[in-house]
C-alpha atoms as a PDB file:
ATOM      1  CA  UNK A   1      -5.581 -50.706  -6.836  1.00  0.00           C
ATOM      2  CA  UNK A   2      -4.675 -47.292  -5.148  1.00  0.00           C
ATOM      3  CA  UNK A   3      -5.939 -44.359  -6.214  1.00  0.00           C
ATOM      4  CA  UNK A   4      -5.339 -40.882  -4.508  1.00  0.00           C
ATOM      5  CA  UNK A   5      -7.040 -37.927  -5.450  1.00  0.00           C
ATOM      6  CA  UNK A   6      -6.215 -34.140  -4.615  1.00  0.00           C
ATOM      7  CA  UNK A   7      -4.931 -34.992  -1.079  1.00  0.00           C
ATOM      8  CA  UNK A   8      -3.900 -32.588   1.254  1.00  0.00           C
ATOM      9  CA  UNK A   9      -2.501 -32.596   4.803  1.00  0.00           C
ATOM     10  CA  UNK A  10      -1.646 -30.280   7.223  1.00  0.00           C
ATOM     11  CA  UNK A  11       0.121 -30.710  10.908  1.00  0.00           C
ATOM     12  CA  UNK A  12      -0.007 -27.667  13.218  1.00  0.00           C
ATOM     13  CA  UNK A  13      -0.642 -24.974  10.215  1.00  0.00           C
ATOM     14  CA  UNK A  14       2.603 -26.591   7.762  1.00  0.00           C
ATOM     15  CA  UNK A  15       1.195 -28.233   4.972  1.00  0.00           C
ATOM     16  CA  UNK A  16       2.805 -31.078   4.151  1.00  0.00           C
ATOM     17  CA  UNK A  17       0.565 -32.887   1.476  1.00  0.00           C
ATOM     18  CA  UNK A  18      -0.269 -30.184  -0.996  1.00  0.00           C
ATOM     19  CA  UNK A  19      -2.703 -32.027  -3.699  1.00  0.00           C
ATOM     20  CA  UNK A  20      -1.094 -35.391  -4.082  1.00  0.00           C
ATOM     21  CA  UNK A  21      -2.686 -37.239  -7.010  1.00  0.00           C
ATOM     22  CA  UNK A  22      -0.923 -40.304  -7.340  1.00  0.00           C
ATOM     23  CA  UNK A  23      -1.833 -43.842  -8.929  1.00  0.00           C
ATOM     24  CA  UNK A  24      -0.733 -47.678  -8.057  1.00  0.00           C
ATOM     25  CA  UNK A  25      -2.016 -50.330 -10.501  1.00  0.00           C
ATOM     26  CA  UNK A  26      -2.555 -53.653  -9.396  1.00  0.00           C
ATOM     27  CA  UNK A  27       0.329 -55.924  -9.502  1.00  0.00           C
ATOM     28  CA  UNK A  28       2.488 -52.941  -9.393  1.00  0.00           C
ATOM     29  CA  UNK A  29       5.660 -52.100  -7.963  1.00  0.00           C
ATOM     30  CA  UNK A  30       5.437 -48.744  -6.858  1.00  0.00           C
ATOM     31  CA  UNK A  31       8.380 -46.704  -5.458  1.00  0.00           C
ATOM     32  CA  UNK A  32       8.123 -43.350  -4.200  1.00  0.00           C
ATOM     33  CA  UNK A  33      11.416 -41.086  -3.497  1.00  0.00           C
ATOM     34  CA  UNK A  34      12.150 -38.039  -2.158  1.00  0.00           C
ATOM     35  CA  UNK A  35      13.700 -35.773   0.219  1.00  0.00           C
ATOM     36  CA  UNK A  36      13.416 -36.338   4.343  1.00  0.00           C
ATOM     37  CA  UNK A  37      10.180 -34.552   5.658  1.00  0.00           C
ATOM     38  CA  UNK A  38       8.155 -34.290   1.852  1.00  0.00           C
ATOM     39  CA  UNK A  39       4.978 -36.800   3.210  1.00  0.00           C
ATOM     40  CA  UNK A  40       5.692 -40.062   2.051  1.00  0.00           C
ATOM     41  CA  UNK A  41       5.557 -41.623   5.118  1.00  0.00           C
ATOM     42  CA  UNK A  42       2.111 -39.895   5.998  1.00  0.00           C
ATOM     43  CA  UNK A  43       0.804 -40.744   2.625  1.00  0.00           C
ATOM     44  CA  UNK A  44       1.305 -44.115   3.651  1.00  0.00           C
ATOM     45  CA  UNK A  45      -0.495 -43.961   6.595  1.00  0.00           C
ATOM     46  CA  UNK A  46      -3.799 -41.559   4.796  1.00  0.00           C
ATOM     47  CA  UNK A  47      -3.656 -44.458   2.070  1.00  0.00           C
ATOM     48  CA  UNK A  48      -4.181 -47.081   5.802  1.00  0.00           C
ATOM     49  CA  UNK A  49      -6.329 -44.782   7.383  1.00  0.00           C
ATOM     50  CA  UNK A  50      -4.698 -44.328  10.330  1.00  0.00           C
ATOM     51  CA  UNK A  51      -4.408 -40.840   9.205  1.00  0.00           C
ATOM     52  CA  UNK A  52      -7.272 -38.852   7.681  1.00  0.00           C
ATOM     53  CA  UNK A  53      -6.781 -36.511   4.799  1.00  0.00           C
ATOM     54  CA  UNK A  54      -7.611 -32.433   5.430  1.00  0.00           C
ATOM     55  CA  UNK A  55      -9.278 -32.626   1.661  1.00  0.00           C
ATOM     56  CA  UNK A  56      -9.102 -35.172  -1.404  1.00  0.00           C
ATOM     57  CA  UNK A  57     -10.284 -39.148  -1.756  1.00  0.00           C
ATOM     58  CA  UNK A  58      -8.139 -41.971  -1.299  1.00  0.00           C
ATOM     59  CA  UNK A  59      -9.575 -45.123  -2.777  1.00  0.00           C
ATOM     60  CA  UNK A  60      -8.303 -48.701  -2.382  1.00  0.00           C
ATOM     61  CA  UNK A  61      -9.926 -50.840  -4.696  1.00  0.00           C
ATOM     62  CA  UNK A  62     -12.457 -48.561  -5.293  1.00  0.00           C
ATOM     63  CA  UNK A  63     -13.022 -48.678  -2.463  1.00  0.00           C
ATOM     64  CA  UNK A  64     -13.003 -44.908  -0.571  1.00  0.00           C
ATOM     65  CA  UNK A  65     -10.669 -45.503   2.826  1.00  0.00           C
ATOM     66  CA  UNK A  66     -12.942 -43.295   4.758  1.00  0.00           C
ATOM     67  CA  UNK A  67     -15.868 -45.581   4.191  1.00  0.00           C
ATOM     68  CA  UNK A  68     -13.882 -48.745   5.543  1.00  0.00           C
ATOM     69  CA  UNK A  69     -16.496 -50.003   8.300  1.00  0.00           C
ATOM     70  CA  UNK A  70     -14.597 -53.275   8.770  1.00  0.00           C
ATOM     71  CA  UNK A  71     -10.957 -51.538   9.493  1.00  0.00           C
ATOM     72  CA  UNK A  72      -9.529 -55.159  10.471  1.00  0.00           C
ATOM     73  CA  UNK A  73     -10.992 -56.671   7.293  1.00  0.00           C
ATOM     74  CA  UNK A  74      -9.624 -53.220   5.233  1.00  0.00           C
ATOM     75  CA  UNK A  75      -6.017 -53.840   7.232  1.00  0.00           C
ATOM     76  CA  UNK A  76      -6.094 -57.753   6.388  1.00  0.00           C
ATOM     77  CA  UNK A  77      -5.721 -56.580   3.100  1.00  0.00           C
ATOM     78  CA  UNK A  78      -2.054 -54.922   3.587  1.00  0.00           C
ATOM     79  CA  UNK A  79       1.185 -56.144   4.613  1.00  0.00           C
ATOM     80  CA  UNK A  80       4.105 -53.958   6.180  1.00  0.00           C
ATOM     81  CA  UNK A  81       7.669 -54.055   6.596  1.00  0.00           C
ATOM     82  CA  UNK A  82       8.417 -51.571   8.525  1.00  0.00           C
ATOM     83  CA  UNK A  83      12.063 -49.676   8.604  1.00  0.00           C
ATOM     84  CA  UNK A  84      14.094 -51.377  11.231  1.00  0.00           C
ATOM     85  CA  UNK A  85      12.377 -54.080  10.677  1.00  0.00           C
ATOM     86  CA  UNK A  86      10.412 -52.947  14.318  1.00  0.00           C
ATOM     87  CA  UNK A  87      10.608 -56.726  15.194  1.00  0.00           C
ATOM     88  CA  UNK A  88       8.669 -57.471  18.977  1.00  0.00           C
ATOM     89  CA  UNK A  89      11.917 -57.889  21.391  1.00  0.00           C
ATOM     90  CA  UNK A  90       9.871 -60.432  23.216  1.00  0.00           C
ATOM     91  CA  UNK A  91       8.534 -62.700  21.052  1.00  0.00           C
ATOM     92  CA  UNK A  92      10.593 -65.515  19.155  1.00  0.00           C
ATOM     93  CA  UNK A  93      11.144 -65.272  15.695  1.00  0.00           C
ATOM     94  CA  UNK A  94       8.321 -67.722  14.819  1.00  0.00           C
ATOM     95  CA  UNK A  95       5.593 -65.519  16.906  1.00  0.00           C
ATOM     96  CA  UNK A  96       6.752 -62.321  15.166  1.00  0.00           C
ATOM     97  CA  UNK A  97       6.760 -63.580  11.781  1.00  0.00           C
ATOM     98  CA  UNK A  98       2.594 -65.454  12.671  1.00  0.00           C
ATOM     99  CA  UNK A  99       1.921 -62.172  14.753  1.00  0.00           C
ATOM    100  CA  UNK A 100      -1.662 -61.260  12.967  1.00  0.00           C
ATOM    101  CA  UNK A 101      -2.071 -65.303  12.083  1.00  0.00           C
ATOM    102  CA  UNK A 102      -2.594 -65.517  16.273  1.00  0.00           C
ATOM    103  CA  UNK A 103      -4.996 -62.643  17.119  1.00  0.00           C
ATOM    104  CA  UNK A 104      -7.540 -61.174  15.211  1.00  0.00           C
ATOM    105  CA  UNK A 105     -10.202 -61.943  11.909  1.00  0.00           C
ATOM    106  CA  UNK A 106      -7.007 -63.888  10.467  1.00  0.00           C
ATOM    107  CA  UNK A 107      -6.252 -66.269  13.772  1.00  0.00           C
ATOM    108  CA  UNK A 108      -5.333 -69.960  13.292  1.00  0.00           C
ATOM    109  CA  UNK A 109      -4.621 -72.150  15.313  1.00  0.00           C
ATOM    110  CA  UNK A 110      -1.447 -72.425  16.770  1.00  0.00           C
ATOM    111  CA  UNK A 111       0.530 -74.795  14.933  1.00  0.00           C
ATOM    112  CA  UNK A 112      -0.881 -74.209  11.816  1.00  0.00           C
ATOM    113  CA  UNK A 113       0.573 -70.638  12.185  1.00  0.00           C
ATOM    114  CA  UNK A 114       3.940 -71.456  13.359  1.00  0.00           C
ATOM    115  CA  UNK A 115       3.667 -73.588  10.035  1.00  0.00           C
ATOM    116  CA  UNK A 116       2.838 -70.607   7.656  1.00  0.00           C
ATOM    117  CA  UNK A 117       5.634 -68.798   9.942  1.00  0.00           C
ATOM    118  CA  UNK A 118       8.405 -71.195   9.188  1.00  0.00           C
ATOM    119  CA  UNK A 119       7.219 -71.537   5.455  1.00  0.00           C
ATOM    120  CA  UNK A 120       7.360 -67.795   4.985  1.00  0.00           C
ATOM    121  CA  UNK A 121      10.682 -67.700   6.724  1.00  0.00           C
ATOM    122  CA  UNK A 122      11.961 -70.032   4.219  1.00  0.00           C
ATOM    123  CA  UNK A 123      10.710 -68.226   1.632  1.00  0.00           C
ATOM    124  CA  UNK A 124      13.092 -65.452   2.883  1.00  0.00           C
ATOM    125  CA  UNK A 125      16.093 -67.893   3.144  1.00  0.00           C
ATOM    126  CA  UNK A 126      15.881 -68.417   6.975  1.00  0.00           C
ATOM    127  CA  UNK A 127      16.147 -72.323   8.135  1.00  0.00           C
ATOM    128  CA  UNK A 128      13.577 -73.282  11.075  1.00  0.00           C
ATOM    129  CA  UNK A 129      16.668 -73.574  13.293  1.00  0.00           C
ATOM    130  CA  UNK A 130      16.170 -69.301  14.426  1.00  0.00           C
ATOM    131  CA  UNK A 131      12.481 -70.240  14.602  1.00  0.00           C
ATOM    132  CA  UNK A 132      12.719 -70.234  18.394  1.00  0.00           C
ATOM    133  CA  UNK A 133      15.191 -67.591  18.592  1.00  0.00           C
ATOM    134  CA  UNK A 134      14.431 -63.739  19.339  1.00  0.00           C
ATOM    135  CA  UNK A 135      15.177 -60.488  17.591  1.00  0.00           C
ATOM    136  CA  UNK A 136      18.720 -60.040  19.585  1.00  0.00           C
ATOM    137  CA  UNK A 137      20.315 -62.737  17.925  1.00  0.00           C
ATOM    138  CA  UNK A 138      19.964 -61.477  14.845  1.00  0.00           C
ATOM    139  CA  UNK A 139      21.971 -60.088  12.544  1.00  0.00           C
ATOM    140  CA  UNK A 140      20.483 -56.686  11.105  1.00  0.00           C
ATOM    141  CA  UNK A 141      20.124 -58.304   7.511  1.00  0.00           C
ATOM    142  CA  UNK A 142      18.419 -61.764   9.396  1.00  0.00           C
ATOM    143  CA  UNK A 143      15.769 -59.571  11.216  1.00  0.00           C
ATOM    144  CA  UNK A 144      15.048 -57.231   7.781  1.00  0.00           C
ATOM    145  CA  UNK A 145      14.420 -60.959   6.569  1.00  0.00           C
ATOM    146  CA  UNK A 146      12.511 -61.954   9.242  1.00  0.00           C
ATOM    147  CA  UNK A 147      10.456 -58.667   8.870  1.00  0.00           C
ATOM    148  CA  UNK A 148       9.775 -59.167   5.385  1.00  0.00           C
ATOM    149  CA  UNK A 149       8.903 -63.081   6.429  1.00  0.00           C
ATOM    150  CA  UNK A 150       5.835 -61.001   8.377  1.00  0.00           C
ATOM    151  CA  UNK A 151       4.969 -58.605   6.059  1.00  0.00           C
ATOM    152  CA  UNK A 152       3.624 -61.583   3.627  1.00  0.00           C
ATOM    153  CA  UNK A 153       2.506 -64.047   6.373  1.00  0.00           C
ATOM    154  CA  UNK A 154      -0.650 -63.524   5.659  1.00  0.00           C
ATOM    155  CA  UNK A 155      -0.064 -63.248   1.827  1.00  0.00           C
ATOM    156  CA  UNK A 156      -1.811 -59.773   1.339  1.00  0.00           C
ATOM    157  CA  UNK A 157      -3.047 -57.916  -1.750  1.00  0.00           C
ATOM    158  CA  UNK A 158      -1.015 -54.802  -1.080  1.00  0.00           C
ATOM    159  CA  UNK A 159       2.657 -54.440   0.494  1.00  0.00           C
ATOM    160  CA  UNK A 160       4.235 -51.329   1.597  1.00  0.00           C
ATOM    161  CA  UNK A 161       7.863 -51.432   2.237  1.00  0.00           C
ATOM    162  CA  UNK A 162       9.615 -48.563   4.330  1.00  0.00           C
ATOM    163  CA  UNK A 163      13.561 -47.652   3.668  1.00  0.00           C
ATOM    164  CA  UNK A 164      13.577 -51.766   3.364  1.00  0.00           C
ATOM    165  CA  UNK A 165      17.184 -51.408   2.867  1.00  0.00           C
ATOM    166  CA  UNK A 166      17.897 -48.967   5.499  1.00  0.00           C
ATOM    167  CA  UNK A 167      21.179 -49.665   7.889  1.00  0.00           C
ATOM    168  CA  UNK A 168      22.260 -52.508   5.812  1.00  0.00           C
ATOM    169  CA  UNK A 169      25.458 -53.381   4.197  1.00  0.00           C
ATOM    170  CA  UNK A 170      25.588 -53.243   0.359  1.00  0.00           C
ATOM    171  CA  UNK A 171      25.059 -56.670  -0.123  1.00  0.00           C
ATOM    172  CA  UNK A 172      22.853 -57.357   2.219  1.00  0.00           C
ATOM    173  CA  UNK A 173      20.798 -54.401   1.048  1.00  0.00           C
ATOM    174  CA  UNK A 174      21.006 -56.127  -2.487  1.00  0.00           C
ATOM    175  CA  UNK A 175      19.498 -59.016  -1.135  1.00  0.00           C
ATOM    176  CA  UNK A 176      17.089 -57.517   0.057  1.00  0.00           C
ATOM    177  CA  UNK A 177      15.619 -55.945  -2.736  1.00  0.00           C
ATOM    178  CA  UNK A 178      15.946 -59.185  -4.872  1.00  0.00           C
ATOM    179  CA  UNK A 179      14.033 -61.165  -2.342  1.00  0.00           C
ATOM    180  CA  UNK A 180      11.302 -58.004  -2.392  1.00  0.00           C
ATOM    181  CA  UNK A 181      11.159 -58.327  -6.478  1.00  0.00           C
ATOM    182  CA  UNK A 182      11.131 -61.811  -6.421  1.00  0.00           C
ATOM    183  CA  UNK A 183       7.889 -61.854  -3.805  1.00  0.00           C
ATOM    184  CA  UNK A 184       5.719 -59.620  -5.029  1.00  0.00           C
ATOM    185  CA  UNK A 185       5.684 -60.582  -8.476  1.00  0.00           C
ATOM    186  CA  UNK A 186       5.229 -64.543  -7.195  1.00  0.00           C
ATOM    187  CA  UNK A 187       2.543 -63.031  -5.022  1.00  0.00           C
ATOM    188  CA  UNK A 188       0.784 -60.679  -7.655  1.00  0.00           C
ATOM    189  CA  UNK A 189       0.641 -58.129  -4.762  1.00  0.00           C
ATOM    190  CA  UNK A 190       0.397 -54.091  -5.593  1.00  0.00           C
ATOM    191  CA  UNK A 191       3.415 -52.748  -3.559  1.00  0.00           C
ATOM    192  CA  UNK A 192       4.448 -49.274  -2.594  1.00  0.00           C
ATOM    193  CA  UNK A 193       7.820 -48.523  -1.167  1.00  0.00           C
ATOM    194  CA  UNK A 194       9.147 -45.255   0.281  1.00  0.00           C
ATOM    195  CA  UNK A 195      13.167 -45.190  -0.077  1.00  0.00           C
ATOM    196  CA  UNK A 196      16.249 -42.689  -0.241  1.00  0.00           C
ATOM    197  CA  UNK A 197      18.018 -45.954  -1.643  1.00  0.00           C
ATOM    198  CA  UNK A 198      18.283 -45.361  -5.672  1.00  0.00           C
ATOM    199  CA  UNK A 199      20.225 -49.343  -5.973  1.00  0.00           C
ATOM    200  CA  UNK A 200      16.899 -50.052  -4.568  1.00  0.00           C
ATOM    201  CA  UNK A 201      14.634 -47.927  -6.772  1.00  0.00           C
ATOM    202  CA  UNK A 202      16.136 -49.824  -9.518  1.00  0.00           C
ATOM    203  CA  UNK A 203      16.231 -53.159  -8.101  1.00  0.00           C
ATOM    204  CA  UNK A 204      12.354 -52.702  -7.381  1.00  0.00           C
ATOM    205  CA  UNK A 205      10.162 -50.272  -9.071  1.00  0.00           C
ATOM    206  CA  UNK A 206       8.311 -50.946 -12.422  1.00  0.00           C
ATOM    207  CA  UNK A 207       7.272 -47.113 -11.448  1.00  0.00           C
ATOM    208  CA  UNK A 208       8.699 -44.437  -9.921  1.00  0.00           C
ATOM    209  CA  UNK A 209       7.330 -41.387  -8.677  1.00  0.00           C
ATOM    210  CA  UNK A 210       9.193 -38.435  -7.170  1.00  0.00           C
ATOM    211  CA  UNK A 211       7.329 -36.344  -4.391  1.00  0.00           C
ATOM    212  CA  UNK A 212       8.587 -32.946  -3.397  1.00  0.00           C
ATOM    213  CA  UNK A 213       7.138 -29.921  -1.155  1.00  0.00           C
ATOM    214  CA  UNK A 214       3.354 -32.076  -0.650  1.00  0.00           C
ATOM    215  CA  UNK A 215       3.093 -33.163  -4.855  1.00  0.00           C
ATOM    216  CA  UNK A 216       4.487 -35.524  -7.458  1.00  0.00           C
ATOM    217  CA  UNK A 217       7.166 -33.698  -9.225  1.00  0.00           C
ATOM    218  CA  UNK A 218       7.582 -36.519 -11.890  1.00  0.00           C
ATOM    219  CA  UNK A 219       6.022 -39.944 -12.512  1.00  0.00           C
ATOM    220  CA  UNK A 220       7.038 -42.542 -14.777  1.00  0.00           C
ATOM    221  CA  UNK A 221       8.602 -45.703 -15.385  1.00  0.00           C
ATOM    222  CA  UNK A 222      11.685 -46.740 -14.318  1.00  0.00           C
ATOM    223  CA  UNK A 223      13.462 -47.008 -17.107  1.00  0.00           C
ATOM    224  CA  UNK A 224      13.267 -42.894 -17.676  1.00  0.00           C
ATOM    225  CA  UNK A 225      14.552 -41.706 -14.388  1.00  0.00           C
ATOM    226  CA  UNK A 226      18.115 -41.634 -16.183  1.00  0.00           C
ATOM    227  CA  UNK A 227      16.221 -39.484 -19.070  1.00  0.00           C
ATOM    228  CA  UNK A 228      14.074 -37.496 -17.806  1.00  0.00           C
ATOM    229  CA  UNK A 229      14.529 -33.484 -18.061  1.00  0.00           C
ATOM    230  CA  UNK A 230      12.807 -32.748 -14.401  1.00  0.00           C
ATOM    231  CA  UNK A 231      15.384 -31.008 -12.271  1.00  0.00           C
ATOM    232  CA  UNK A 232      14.265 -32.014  -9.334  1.00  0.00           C
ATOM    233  CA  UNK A 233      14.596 -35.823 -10.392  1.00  0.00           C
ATOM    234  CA  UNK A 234      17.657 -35.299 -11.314  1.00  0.00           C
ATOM    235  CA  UNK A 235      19.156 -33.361  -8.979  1.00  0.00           C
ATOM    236  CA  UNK A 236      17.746 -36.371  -6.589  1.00  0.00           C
ATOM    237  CA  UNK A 237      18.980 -39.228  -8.439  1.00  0.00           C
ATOM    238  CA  UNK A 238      22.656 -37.980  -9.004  1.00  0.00           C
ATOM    239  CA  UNK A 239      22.921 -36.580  -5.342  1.00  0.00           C
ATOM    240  CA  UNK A 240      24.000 -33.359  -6.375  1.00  0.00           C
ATOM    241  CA  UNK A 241      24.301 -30.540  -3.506  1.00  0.00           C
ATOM    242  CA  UNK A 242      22.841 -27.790  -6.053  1.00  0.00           C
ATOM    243  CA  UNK A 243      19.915 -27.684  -7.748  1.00  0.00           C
ATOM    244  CA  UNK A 244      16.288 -26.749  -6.909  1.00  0.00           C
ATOM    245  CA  UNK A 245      15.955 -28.440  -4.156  1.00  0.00           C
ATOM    246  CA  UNK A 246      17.137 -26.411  -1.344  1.00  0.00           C
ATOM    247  CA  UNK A 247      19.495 -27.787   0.953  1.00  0.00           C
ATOM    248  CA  UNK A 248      21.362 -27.207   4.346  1.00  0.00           C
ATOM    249  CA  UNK A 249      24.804 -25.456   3.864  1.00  0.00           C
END
């Protein structure tokens, strides 16, 4: 379903993507970890477009991202929860969760869309009853829910999900990441999540792949993360201060 070839990306002179070849099957589960600043946000946003590559191809279904001419049509296509949720203060919780379901090529009418909205937020274990109310009366783990509730309003083909477990208590974050592993593979979507959070890698991933200074160190499944003789995986996944991969002392 994604398919990124060679990509590189520079800001200001500092590379940051350095030939990242990476591949997301449909009906994956995708997770990608790594250290703060190594690109997996921005390969997120080359894989949307809203960033263009320096060199390489990026193809979404085959199709190349750069060749897009419908952009809402090519964003219809993805879902996003974002980290912090990044809920609209002024809209009720209904609005946010129907946001692209009342503007754009997806509209609906009104009540049909506060219809998916409350459906979705059941889905996520919310009652209709905090429908009406906004983002500051929720708890942190209500408005993650509420942001994944979004995220699959519109049931897309392709969900990424950004530190979803970021800022929440253990539990909550375990709920979390259930509810994520429980929707995508009801929804048959390809998702792609970018996390610190190894509880979460575990909960989530059929796939894991590690990136490090702009390229993937190590790919594989799940299951070999444990395993596997890469240093810099494992010097990631036991949270060791030495190892290759330099940090601040």
């Amino acid at each position: 379903m994604i398919t990124l070839e060679a990509v590189h990306k520079s800001f200001d002179g500092k590379a940051i993507l350095r030939g990242l070849t990476l591949q997301a099957a449909r009906g994956e589960s995708l997770v990608i970890i790594g250290g703060s600043g190594t690109g997996k946000s921005v390969t997120l946003k080359c894989i949307l477009g809203l960033i263009a590559p320096d060199a390489g191809r990026i193809l979404v279904d085959g199709q190349d991202v750069r060749s897009a001419r419908d952009r809402d049509a090519f964003l219809a296509r993805f879902g996003m929860l974002f980290q912090g949720a990044a809920l609209f203060d002024s809209l009720p919780v209904w609005q946010n969760v129907a946001f692209r379901l009342l503007r754009g090529t997806l509209k609906r009418p009104k009540e049909e869309a506060r219809e998916i909205a409350l459906r979705k937020l059941r889905r996520v274990g919310l009652s209709a009853d905090i429908a009406e109310l906004f983002p500051s009366q929720l708890s942190g783990g209500m408005q993650k829910r509420v942001g994944l509730a979004r995220a699959i309003a519109a049931d897309p083909e392709i969900i990424f999900f950004d530190e979803p477990t970021t800022g929440l208590d253990p539990i909550m974050a375990g709920v979390i990441n259930d509810l994520i592993r429980e929707i995508v593979r009801e929804m048959g979507a390809t998702a792609v999540t970018i996390t610190h959070d190894m509880s979460s890698v575990r909960a989530i991933a059929d796939r894991v792949a590690m990136l490090h200074d702009g390229q993937i160190r190590w790919c594989g499944p799940v299951s070999e993360i444990d395993s596997a003789a890469d240093p810099y995986l494992r010097q990631f996944v036991s949270g060791s201060a030495t190892g290759p991969i330099e940090t601040l002392r």
